[in-house]
Protein backbone atom coordinates (compact mmCIF):
# COMPACT_ATOMS: atom_id res chain seq x y z
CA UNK A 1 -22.60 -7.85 18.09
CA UNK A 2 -20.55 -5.66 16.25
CA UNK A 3 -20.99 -2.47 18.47
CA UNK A 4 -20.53 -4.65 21.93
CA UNK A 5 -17.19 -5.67 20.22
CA UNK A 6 -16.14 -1.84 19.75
CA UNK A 7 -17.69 -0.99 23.39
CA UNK A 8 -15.26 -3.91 24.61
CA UNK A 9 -12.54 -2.31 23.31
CA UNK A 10 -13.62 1.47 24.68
CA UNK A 11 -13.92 -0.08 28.19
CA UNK A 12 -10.37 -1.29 27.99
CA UNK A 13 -8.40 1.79 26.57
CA UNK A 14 -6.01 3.51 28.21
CA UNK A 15 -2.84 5.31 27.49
CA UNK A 16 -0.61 2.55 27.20
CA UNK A 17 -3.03 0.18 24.79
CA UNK A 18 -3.64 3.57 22.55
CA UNK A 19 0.63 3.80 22.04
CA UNK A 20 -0.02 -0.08 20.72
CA UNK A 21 -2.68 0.55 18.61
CA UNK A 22 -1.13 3.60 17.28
CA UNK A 23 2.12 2.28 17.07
CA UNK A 24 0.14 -1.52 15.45
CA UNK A 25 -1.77 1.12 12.94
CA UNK A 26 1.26 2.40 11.35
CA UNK A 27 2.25 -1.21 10.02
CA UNK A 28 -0.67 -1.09 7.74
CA UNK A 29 -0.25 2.73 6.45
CA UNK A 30 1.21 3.46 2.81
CA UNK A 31 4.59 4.94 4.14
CA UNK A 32 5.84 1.38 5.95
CA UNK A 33 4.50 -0.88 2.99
CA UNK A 34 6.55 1.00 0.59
CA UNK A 35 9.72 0.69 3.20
CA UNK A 36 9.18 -3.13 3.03
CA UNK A 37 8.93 -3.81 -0.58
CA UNK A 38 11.74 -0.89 -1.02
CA UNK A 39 13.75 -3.33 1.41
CA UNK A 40 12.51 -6.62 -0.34
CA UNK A 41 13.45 -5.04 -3.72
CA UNK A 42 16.82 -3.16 -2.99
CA UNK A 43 19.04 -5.38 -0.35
CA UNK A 44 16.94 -8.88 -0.61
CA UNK A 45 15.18 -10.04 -4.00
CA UNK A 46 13.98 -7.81 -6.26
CA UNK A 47 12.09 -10.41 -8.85
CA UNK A 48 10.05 -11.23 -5.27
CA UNK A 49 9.73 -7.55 -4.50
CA UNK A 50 7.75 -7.70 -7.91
CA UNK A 51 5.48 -10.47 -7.27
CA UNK A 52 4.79 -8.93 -3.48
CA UNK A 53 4.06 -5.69 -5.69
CA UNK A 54 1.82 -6.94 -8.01
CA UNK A 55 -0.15 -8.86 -5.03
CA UNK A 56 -0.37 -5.86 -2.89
CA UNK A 57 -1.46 -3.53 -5.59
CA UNK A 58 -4.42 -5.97 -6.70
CA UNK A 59 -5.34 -6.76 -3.23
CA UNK A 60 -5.91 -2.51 -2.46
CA UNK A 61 -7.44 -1.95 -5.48
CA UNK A 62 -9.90 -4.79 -4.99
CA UNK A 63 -10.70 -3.04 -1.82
CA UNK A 64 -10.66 0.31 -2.93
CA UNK A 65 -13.45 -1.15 -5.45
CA UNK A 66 -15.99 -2.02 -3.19
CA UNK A 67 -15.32 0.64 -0.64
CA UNK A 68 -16.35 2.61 -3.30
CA UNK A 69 -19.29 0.62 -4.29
CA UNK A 70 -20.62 -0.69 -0.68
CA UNK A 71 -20.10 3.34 0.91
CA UNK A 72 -20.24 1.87 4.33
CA UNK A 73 -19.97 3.93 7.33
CA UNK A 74 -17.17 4.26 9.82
CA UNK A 75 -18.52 3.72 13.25
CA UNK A 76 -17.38 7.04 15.03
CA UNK A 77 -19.84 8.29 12.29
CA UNK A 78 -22.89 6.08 13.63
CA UNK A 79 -22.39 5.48 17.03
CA UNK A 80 -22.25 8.50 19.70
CA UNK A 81 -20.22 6.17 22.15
CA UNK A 82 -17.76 5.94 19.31
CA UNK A 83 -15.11 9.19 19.24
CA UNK A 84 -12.60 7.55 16.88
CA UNK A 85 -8.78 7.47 17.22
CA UNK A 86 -6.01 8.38 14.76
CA UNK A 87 -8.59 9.99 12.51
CA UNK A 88 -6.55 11.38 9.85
CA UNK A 89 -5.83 7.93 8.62
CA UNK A 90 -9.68 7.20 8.54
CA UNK A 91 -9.65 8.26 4.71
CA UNK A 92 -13.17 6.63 2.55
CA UNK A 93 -15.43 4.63 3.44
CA UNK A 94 -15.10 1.66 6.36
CA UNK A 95 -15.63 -1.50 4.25
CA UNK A 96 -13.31 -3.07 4.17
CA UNK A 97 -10.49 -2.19 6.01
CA UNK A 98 -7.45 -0.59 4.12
CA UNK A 99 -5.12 -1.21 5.94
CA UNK A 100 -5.98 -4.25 7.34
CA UNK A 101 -6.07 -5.25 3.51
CA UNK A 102 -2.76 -4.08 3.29
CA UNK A 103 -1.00 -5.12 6.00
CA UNK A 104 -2.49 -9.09 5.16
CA UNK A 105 -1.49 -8.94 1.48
CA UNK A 106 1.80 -7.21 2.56
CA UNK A 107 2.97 -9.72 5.41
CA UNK A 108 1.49 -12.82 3.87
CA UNK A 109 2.77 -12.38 0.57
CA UNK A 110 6.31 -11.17 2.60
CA UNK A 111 6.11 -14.99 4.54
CA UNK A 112 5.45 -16.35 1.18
CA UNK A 113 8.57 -14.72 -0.28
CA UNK A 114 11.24 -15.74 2.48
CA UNK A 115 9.78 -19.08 4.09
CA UNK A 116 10.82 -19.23 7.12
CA UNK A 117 9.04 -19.88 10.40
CA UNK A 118 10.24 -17.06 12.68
CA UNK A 119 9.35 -14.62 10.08
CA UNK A 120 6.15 -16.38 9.34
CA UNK A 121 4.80 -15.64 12.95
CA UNK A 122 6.35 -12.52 12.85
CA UNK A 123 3.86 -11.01 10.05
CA UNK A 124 1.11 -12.99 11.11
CA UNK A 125 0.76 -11.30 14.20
CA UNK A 126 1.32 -7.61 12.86
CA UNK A 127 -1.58 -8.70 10.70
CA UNK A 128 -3.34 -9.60 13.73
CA UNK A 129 -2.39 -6.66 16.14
CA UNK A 130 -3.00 -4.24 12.67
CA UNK A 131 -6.86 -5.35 12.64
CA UNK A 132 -7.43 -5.09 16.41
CA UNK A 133 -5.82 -1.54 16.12
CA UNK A 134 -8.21 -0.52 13.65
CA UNK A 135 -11.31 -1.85 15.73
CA UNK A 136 -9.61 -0.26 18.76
CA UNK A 137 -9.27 2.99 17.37
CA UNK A 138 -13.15 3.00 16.63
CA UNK A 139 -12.59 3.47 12.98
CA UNK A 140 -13.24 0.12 11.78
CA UNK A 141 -15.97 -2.35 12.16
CA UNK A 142 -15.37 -5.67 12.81
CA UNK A 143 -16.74 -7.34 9.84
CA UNK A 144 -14.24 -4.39 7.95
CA UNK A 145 -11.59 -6.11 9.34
CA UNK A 146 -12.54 -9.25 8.80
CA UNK A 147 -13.34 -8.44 5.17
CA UNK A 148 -9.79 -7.28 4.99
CA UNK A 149 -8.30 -9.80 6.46
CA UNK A 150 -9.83 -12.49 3.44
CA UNK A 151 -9.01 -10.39 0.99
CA UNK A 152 -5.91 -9.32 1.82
CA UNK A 153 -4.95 -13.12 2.28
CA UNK A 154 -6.41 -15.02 -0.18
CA UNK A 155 -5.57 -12.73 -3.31
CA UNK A 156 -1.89 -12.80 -2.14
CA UNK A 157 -2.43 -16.58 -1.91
CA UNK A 158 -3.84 -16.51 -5.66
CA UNK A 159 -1.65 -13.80 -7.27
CA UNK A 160 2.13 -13.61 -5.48
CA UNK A 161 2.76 -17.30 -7.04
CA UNK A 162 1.45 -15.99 -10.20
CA UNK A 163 3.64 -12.73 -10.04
CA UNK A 164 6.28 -15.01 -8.90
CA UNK A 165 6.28 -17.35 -12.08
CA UNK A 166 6.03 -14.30 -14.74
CA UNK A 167 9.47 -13.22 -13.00
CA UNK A 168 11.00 -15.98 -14.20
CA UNK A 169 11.11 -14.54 -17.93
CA UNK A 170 12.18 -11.05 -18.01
CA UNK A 171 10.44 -10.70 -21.76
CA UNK A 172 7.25 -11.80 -19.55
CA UNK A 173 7.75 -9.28 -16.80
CA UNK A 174 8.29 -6.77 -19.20
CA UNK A 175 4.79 -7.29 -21.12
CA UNK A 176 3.11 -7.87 -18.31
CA UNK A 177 4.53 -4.90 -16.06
CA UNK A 178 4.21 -2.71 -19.32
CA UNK A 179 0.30 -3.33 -19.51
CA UNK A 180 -0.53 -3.28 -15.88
CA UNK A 181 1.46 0.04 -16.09
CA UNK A 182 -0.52 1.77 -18.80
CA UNK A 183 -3.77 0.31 -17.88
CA UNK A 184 -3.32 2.13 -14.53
CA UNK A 185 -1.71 5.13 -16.04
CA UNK A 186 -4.71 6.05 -18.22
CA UNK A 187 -7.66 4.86 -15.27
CA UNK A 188 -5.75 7.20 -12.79
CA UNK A 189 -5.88 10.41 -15.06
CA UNK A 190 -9.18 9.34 -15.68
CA UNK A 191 -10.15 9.08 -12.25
CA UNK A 192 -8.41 12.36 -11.35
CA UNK A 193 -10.41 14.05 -13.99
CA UNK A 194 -13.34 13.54 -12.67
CA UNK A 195 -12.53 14.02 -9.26
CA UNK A 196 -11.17 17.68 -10.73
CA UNK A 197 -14.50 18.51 -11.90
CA UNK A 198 -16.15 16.90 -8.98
CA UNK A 199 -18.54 14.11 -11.23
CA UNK A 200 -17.37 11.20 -8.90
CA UNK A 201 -17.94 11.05 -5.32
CA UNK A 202 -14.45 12.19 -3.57
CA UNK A 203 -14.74 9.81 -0.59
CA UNK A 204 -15.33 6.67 -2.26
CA UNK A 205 -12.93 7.25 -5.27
CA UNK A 206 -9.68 9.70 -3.44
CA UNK A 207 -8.03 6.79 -2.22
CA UNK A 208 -8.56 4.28 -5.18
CA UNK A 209 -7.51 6.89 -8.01
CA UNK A 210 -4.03 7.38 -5.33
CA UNK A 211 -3.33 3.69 -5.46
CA UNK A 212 -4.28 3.28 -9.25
CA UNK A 213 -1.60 6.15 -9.86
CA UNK A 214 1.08 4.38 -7.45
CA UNK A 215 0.49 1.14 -9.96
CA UNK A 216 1.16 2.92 -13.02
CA UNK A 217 4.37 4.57 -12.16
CA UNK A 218 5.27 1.57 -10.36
CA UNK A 219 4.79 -0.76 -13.37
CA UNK A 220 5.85 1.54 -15.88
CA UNK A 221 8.91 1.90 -13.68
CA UNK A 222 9.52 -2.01 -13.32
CA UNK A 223 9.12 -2.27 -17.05
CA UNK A 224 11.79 0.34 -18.01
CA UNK A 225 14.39 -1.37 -15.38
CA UNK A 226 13.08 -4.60 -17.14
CA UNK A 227 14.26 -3.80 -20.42
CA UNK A 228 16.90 -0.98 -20.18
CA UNK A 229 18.62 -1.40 -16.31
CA UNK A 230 18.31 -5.13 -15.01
CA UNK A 231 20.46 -3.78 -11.57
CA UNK A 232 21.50 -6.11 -9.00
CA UNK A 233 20.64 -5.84 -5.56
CA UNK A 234 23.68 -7.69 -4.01
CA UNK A 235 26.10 -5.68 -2.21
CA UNK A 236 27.66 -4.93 1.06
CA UNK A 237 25.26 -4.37 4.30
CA UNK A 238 26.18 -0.50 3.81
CA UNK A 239 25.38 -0.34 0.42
CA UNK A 240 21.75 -2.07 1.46
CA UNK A 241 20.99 0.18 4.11
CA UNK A 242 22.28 3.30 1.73
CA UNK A 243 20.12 2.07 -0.96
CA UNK A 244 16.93 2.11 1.42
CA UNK A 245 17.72 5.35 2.86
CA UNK A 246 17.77 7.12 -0.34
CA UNK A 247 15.10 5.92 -1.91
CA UNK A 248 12.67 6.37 0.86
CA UNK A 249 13.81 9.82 1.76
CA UNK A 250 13.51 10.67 -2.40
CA UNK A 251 10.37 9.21 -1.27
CA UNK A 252 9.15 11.34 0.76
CA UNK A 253 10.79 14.70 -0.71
CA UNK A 254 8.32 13.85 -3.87
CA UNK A 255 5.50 13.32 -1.54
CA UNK A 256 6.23 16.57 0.49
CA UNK A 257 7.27 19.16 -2.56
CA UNK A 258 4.53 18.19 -4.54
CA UNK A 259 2.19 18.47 -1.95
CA UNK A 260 3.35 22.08 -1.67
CA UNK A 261 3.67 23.49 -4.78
CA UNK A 262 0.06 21.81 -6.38
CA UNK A 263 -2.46 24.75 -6.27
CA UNK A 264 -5.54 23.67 -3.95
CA UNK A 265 -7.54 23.63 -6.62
CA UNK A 266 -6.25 21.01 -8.89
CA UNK A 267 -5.56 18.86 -5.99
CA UNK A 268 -6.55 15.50 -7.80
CA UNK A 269 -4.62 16.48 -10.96
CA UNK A 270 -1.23 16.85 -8.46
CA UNK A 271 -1.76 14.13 -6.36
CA UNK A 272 -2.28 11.52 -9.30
CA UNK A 273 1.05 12.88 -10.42
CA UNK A 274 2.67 12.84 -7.43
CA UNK A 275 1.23 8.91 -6.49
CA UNK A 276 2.51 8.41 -10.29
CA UNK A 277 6.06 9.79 -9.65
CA UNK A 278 6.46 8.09 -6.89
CA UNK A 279 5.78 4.48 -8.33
CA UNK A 280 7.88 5.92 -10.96
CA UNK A 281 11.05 6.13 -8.53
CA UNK A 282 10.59 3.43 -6.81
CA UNK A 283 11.51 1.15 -9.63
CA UNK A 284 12.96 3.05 -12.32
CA UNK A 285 14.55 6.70 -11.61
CA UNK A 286 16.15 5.48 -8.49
CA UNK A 287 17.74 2.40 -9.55
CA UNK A 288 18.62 4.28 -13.00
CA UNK A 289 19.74 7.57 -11.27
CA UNK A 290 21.97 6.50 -8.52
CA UNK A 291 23.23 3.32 -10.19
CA UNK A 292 26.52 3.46 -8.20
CA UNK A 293 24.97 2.54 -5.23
CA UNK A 294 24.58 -1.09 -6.76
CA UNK A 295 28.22 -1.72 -7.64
């Protein structure tokens, strides 16, 4: 059943339906999640920018978990009919989907935070068009996606009420975002460790130990602002659009610099520093740094 689903969908392609699925894809890569909550946090609500964090980041580590224990296959790698699409963001192992996960913790948890209809539909259909994309593109199964789609839902459904209520009390936000933080901290150098001296399996554990990293810096970070910045995200349309300019270009000049400048061979050692930076200013050196954009 499974492979007459992907053969449907290799039957139908053509140029126009791979610019969709491309185009659908991107909505559940790392780069556009981050612009979201980065949007959420900076020019909307930044206490539900928290509680969409803390869903998110328990929903991909849940699936980074048993990608790495379940090691299934992607189907271009079983099935000769199968080439695969957009390969470079078929990272790990297929089961479940990661960024079908995403994308459903992301846009659910985002209809949870602003309650309203329009936007409602809105994310439930990029949920929707991100898990046909990734059965399109041949680099999902559809149980993958389906996996995803539960597990991206319901743990946003469990935790972004619970990250919502510890919100409420900054001296609970602060505990909590402190511990999450170091937990996630120490389990990413860990992880990188190993990787480093190659006694875990790279493809199962790459992608977790990445997203581990982002959670540390990322909590850390939201600690810190906690306890020693507290900014406020009102301010003028301009200001908004400023704020999420510069923080997702400092974004991306983290990403690209260290990329560059970590030696080959202690790849795993940069890029949990690099995941960790970034977490770090997304919620702390940013808001901290260029304070003047939020006056």
């Amino acid at each position: 059943m499974q492979k007459e689903i992907l053969l449907f969908f290799i039957n139908i392609s053509n140029p126009f339906l791979d610019f969709i699925a491309n185009f659908s894809s991107l909505f559940g890569e790392q780069t556009i999640l981050i612009l979201i909550l980065s949007i959420v946090m900076y020019a909307y609500d930044k206490n539900k920018g928290f509680a969409i964090c803390g869903s998110l980041v328990i929903s991909l580590v849940s699936m980074g978990t048993l990608k790495a224990i379940i090691r299934a296959p992607r189907p271009f790698t079983v099935l000769e009919e199968i080439q695969g699409k957009r390969l470079e963001t078929a990272t790990g192992y297929s089961f479940p989907s990661g960024h079908t996960t995403g994308a459903a913790s992301m846009y659910s948890s985002l209809s949870f935070a602003i309650k309203k209809r329009k936007i409602s539909i809105i994310c439930a259909t990029i949920i929707v068009l991100v898990g046909l994309s990734r059965m399109y593109l041949g680099v999902h199964w559809p149980l993958d996606v389906f996996a995803g789609l539960l597990l991206g839902i319901v743990l946003s459904m469990i935790f972004y009420p619970i990250f919502e209520e510890i919100s409420k009390n900054q001296d609970n936000k602060y505990i909590v975002s402190l511990i999450i933080g170091i937990i996630s901290t120490l389990l990413a150098i860990l992880l990188s460790s190993l990787l480093h001296f190659n006694l875990i399996n790279e493809t199962a554990f790459s992608d977790l130990m990445k997203t581990i990293a982002f959670s540390g810096g990322g909590f850390i970070g939201i600690a810190y602002e906690t306890k020693k910045i507290n900014f406020s995200n009102v301010g003028s349309l301009y200001q908004k659009m400023l704020r999420i300019i510069v923080v997702i270009s400092g974004m991306l000049i983290i990403q690209f610099v260290l990329s560059e400048i970590t030696a080959e061979a202690y790849y795993y050692i940069g890029a949990s520093i690099r995941y960790l930076l970034v977490g770090l200013w997304l919620t702390a050196i940013f808001p901290k740094y260029f304070s003047i954009l939020f006056k």
